[in-house]
PDB file of N, CA and C in Angstrom:
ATOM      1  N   UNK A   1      38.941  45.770-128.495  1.00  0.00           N
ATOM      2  CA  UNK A   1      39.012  44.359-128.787  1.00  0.00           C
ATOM      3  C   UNK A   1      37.677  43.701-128.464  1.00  0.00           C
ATOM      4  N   UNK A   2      37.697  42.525-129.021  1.00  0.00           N
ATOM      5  CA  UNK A   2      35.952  41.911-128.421  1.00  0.00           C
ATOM      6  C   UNK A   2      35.975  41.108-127.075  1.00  0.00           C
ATOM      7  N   UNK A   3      35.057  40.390-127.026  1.00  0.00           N
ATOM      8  CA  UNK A   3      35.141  39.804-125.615  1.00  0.00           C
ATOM      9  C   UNK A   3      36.228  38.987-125.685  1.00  0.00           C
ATOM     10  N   UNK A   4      36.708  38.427-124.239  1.00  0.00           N
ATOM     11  CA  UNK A   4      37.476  37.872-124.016  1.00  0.00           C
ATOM     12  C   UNK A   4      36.690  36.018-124.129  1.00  0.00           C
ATOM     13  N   UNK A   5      37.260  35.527-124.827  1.00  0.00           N
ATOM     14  CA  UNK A   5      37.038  34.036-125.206  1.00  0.00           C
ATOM     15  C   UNK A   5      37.052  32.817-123.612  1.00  0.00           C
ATOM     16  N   UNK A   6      35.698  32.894-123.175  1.00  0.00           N
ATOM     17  CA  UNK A   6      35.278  31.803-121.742  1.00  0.00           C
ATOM     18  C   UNK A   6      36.496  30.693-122.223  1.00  0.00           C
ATOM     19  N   UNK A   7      36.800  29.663-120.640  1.00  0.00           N
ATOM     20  CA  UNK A   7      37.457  28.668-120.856  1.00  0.00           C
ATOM     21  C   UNK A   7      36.200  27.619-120.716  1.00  0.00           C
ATOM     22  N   UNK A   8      36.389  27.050-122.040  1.00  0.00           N
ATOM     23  CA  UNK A   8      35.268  26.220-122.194  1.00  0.00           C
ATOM     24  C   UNK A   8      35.365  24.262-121.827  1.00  0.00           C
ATOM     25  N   UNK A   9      36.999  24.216-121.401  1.00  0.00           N
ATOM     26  CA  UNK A   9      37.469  22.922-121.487  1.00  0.00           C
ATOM     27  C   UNK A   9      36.486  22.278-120.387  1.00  0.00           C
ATOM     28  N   UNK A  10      36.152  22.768-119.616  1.00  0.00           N
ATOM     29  CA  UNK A  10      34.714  21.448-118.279  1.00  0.00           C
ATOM     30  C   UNK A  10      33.472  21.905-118.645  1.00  0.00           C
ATOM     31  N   UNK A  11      32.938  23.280-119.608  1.00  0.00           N
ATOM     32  CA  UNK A  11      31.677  22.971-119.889  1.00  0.00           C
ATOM     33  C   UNK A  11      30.940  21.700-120.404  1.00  0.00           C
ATOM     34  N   UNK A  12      29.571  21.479-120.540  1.00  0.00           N
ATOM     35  CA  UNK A  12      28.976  20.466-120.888  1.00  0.00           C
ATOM     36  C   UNK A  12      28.761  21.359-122.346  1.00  0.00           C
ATOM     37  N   UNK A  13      28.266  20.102-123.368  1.00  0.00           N
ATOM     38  CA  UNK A  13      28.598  20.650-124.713  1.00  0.00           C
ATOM     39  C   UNK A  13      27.254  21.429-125.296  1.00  0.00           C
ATOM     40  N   UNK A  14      25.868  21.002-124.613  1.00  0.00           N
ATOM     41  CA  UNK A  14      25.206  22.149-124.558  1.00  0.00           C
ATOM     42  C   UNK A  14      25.679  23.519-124.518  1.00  0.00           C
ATOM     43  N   UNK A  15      26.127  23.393-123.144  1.00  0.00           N
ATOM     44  CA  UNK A  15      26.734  25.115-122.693  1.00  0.00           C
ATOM     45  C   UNK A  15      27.930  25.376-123.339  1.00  0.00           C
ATOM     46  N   UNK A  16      28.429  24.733-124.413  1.00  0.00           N
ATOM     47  CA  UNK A  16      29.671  25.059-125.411  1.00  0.00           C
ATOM     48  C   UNK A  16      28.773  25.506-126.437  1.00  0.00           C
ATOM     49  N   UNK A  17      27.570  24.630-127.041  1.00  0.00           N
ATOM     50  CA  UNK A  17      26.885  25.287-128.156  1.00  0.00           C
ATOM     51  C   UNK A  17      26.182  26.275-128.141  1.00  0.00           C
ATOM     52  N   UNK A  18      25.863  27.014-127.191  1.00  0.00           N
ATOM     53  CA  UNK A  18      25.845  28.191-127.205  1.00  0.00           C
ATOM     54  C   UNK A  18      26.526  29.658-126.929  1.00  0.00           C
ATOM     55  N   UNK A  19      27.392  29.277-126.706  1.00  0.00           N
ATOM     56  CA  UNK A  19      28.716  29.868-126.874  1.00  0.00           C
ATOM     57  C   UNK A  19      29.239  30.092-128.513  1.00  0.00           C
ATOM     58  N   UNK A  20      28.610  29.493-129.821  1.00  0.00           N
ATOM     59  CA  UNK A  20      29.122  30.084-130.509  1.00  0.00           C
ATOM     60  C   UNK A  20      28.226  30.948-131.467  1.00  0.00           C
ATOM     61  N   UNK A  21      28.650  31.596-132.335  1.00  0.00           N
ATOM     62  CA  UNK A  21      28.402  32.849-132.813  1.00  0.00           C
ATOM     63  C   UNK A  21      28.197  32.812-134.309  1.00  0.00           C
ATOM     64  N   UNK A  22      27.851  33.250-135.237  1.00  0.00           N
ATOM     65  CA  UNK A  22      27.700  33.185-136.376  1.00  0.00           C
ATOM     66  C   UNK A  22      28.845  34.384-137.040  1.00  0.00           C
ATOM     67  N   UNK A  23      29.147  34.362-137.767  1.00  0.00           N
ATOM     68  CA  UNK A  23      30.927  35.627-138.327  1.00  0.00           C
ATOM     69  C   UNK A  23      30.555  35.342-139.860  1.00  0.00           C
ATOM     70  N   UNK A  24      30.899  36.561-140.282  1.00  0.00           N
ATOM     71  CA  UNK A  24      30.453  36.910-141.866  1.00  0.00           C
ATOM     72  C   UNK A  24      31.610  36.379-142.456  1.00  0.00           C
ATOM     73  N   UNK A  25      32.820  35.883-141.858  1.00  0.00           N
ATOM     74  CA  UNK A  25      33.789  35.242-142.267  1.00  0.00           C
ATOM     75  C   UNK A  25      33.613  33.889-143.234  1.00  0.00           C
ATOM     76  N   UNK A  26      33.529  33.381-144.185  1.00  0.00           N
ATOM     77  CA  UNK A  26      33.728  32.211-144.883  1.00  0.00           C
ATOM     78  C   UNK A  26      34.734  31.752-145.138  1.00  0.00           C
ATOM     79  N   UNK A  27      34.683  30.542-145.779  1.00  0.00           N
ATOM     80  CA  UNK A  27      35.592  29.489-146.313  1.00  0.00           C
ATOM     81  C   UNK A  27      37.621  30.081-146.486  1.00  0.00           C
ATOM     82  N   UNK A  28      38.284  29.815-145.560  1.00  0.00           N
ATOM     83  CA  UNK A  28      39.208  30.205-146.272  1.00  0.00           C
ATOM     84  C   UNK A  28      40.135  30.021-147.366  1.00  0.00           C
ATOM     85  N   UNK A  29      39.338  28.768-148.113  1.00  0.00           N
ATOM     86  CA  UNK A  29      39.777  28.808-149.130  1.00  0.00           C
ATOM     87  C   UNK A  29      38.511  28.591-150.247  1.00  0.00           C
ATOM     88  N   UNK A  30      38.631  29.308-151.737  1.00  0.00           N
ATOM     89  CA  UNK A  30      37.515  29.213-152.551  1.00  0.00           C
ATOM     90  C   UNK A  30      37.120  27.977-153.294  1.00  0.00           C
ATOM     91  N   UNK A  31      37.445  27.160-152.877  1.00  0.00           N
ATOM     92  CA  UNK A  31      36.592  26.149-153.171  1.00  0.00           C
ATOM     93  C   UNK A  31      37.057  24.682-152.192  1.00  0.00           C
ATOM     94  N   UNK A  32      36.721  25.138-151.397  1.00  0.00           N
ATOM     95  CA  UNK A  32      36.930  24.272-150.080  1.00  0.00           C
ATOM     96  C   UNK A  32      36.079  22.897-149.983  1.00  0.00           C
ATOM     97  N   UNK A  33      34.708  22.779-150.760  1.00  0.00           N
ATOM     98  CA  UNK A  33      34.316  21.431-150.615  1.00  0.00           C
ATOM     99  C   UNK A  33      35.333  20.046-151.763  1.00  0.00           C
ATOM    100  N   UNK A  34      36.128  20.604-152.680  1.00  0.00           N
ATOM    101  CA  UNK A  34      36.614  20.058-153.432  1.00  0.00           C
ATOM    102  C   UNK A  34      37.994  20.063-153.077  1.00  0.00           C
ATOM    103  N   UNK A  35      38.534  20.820-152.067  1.00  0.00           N
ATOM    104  CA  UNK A  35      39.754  20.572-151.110  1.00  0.00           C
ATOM    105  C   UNK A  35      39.493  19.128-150.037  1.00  0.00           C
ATOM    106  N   UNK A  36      38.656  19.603-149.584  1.00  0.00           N
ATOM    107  CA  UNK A  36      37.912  18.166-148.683  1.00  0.00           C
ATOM    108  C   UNK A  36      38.024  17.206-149.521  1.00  0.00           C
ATOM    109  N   UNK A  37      37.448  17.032-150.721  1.00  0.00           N
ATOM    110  CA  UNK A  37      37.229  15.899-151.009  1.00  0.00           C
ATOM    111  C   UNK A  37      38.463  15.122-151.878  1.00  0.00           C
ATOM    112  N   UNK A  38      39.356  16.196-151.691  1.00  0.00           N
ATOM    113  CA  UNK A  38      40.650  15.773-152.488  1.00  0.00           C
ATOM    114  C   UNK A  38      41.932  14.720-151.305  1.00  0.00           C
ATOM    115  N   UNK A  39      41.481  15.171-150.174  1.00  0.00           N
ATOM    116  CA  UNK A  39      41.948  15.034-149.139  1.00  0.00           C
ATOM    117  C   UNK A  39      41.323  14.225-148.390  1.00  0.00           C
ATOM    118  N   UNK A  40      39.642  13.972-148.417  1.00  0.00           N
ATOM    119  CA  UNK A  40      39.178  12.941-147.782  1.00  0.00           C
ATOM    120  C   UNK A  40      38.109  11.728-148.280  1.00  0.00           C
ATOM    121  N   UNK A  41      38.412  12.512-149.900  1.00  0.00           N
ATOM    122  CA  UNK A  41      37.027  12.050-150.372  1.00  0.00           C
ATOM    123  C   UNK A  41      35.675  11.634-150.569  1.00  0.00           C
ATOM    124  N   UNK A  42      35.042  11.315-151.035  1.00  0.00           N
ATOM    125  CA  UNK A  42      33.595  11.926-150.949  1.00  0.00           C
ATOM    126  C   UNK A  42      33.083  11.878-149.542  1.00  0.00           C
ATOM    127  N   UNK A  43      32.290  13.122-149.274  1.00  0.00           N
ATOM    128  CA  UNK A  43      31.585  12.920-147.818  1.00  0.00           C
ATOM    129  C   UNK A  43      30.425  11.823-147.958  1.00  0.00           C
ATOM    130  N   UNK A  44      30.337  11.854-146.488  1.00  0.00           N
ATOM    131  CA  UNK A  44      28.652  10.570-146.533  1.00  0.00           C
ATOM    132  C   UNK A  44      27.567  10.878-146.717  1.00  0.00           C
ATOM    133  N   UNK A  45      26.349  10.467-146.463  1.00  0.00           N
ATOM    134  CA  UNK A  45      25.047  11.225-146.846  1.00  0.00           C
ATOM    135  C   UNK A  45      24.858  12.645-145.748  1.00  0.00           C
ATOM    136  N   UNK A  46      25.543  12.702-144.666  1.00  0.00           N
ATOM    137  CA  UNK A  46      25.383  13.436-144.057  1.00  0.00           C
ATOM    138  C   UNK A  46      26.394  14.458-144.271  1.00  0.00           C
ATOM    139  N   UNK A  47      27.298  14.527-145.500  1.00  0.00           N
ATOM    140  CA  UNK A  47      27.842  15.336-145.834  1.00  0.00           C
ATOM    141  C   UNK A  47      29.129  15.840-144.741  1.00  0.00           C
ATOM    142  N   UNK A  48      29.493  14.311-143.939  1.00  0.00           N
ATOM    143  CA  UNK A  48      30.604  14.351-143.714  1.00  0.00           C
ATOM    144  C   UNK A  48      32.239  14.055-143.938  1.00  0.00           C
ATOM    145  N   UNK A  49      33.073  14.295-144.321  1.00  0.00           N
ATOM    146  CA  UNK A  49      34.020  13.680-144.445  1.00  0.00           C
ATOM    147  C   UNK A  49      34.497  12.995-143.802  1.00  0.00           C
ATOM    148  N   UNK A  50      35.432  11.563-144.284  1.00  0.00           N
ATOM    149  CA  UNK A  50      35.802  10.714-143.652  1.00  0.00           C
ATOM    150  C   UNK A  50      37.481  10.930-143.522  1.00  0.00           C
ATOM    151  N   UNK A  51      37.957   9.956-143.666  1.00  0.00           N
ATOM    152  CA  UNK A  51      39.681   9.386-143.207  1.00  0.00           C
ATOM    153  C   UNK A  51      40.373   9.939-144.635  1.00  0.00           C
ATOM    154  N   UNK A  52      41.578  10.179-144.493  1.00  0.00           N
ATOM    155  CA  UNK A  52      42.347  10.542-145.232  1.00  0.00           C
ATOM    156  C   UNK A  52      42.115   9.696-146.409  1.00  0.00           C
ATOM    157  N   UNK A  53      42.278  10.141-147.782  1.00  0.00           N
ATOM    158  CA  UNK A  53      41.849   9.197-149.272  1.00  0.00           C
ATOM    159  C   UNK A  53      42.442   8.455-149.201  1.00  0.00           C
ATOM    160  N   UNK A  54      43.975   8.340-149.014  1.00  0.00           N
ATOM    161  CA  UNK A  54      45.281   7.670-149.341  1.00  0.00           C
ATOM    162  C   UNK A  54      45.405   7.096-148.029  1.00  0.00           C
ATOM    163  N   UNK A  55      44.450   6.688-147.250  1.00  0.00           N
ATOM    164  CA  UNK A  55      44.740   5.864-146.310  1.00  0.00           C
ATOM    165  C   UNK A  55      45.886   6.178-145.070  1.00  0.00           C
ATOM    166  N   UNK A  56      46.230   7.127-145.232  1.00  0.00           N
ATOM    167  CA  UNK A  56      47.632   7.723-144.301  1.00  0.00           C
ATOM    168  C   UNK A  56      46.959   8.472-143.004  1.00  0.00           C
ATOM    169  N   UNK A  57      47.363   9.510-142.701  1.00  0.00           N
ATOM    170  CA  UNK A  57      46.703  10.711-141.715  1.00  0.00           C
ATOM    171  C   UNK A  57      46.874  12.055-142.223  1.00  0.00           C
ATOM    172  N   UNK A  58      46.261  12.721-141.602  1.00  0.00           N
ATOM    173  CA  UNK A  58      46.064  14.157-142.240  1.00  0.00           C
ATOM    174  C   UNK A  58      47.193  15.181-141.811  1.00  0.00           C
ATOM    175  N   UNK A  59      48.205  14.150-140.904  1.00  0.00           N
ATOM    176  CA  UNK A  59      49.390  15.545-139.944  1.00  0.00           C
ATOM    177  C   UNK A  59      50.308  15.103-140.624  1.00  0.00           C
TER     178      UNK A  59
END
């Protein structure tokens, strides 16, 4: 098995960002920026998504 996963809940978020790892794993779904945007619509310039489209919540 691989390492065992640190408890990271009182690190400072420096010492959380290096804690993570890069994984050849991608998107689990194939076309995931157009899932986002169906769901949150368009991101901002920083290519974030915002609040649910429909004004509701996401749970």
């Amino acid at each position: 098995m691989g390492d065992i996963r640190p408890d990271t809940a009182d690190l400072p978020q420096a010492e959380q960002a290096a804690l993570l790892v890069r994984t050849p794993n991608g998107p689990t779904e194939p076309n995931e920026a157009q899932l986002l945007t169906d769901l949150f619509g368009d991101p901002n310039a920083d290519g974030i998504f915002g609040v649910v489209a429909d004004g509701g919540t996401d749970a």
